[in-house]
C-alpha atoms as a PDB file:
ATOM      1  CA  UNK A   1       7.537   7.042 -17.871  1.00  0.00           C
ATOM      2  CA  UNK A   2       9.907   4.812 -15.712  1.00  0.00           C
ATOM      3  CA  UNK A   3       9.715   0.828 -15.152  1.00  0.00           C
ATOM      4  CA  UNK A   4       8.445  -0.895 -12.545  1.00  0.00           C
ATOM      5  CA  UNK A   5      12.186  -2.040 -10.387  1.00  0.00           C
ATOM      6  CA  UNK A   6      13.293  -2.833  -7.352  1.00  0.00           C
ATOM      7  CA  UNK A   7      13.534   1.143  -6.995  1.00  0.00           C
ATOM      8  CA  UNK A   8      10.165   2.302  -8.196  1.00  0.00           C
ATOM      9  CA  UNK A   9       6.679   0.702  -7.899  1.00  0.00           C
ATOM     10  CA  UNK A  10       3.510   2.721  -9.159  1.00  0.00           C
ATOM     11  CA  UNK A  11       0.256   1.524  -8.678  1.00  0.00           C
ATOM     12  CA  UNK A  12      -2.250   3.927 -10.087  1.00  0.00           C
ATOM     13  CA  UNK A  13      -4.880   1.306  -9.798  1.00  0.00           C
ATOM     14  CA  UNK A  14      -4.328   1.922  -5.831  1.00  0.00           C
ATOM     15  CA  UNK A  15      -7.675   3.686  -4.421  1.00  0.00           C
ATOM     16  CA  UNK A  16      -5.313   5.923  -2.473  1.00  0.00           C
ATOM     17  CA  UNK A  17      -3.326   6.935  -5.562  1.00  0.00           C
ATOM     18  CA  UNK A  18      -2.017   9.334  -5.027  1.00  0.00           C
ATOM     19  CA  UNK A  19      -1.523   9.706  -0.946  1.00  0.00           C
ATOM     20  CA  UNK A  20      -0.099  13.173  -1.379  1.00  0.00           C
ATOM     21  CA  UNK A  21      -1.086  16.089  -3.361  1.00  0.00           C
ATOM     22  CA  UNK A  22       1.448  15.789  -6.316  1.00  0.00           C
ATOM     23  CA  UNK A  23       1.483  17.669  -9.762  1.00  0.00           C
ATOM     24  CA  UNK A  24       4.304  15.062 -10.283  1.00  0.00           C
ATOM     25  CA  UNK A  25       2.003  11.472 -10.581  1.00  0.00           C
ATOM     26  CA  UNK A  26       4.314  10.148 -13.443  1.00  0.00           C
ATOM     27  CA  UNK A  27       7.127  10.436 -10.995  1.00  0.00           C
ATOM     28  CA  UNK A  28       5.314   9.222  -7.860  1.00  0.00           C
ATOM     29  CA  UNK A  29       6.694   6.414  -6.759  1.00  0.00           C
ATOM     30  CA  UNK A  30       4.359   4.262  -4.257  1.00  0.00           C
ATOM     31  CA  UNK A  31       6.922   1.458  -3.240  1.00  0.00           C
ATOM     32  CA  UNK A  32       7.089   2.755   0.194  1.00  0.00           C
ATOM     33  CA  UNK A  33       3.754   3.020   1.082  1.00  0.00           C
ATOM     34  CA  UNK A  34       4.146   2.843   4.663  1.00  0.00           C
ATOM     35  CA  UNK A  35       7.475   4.914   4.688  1.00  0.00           C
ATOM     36  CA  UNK A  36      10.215   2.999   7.239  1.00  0.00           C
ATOM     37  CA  UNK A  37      11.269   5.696   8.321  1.00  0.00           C
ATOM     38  CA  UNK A  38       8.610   6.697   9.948  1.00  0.00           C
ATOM     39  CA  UNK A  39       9.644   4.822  13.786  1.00  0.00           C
ATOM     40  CA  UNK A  40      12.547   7.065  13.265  1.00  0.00           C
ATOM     41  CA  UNK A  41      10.246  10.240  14.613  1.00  0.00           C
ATOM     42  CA  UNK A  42      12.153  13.491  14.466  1.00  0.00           C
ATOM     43  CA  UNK A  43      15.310  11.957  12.866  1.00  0.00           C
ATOM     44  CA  UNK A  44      14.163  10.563   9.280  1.00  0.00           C
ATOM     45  CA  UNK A  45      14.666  14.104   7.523  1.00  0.00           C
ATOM     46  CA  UNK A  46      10.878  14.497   6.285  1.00  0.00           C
ATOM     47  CA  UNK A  47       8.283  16.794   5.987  1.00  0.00           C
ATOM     48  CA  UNK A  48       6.420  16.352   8.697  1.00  0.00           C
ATOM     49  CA  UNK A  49       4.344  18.107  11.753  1.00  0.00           C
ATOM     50  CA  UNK A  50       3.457  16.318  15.237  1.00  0.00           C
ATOM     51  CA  UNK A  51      -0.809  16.828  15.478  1.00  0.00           C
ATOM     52  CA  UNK A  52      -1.783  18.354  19.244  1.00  0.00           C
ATOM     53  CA  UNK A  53      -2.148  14.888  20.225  1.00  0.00           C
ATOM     54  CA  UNK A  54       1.344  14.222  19.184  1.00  0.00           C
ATOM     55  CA  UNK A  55       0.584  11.885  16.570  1.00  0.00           C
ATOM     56  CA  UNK A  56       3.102  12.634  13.553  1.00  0.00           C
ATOM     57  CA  UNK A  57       2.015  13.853  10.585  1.00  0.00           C
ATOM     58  CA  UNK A  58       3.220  12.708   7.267  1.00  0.00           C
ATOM     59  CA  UNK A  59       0.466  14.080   4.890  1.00  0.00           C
ATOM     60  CA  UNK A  60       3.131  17.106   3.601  1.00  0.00           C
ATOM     61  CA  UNK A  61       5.671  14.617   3.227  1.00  0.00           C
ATOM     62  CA  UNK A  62       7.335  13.261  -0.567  1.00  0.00           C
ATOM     63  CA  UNK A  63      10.559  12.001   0.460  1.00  0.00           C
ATOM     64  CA  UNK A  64       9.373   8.399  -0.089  1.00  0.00           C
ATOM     65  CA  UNK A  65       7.855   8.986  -2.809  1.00  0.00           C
ATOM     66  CA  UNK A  66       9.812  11.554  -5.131  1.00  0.00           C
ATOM     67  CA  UNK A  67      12.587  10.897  -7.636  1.00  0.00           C
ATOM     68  CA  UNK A  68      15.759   9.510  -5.278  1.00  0.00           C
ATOM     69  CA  UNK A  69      13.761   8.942  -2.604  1.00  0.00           C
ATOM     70  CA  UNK A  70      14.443   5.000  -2.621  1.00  0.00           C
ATOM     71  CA  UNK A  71      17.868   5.872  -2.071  1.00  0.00           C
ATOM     72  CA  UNK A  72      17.398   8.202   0.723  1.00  0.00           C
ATOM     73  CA  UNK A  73      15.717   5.708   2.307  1.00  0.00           C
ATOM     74  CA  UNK A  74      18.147   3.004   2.262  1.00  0.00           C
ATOM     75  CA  UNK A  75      21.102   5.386   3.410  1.00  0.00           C
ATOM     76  CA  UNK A  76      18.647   6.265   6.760  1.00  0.00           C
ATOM     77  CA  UNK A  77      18.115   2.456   7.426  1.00  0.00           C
ATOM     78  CA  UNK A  78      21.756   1.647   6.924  1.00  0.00           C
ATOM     79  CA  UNK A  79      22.941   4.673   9.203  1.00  0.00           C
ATOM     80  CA  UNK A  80      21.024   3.176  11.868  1.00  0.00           C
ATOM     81  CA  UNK A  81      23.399   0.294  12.327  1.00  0.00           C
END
């Protein structure tokens, strides 16, 4: 099981906890909650599907939340320089 860092945050106390379906809860990390990239709409490399109202869709999505995915995340913010 990994330690709470600056990279990985799991709060199974959370009454979301899990947000996605996940076989992998050891793993899931929940220090991006609210994922920053989501502003970035079509260009943050996700999994994700825009409803008929055009509202995006990040239910499918583990990038945030998956092993590496703290790192991913910083390299999208820094590109945006």
């Amino acid at each position: 099981m990994r330690q709470n860092s600056a990279r990985y945050f799991c709060n199974k106390d959370c009454e979301y906890y899990p947000c996605h379906q996940t076989q992998e809860t050891e793993e899931f990390n929940c220090l991006f909650c609210y994922c920053p990239l989501y502003l970035l709409k079509d260009k943050c490399g996700g999994n994700f599907k825009y409803t008929k109202n055009g509202v995006k869709d990040c239910s499918a999505c583990m990038l945030p939340h998956a092993e590496g995915g703290y790192d991913y995340v910083l390299e999208k913010i820094r590109g945006m320089n």
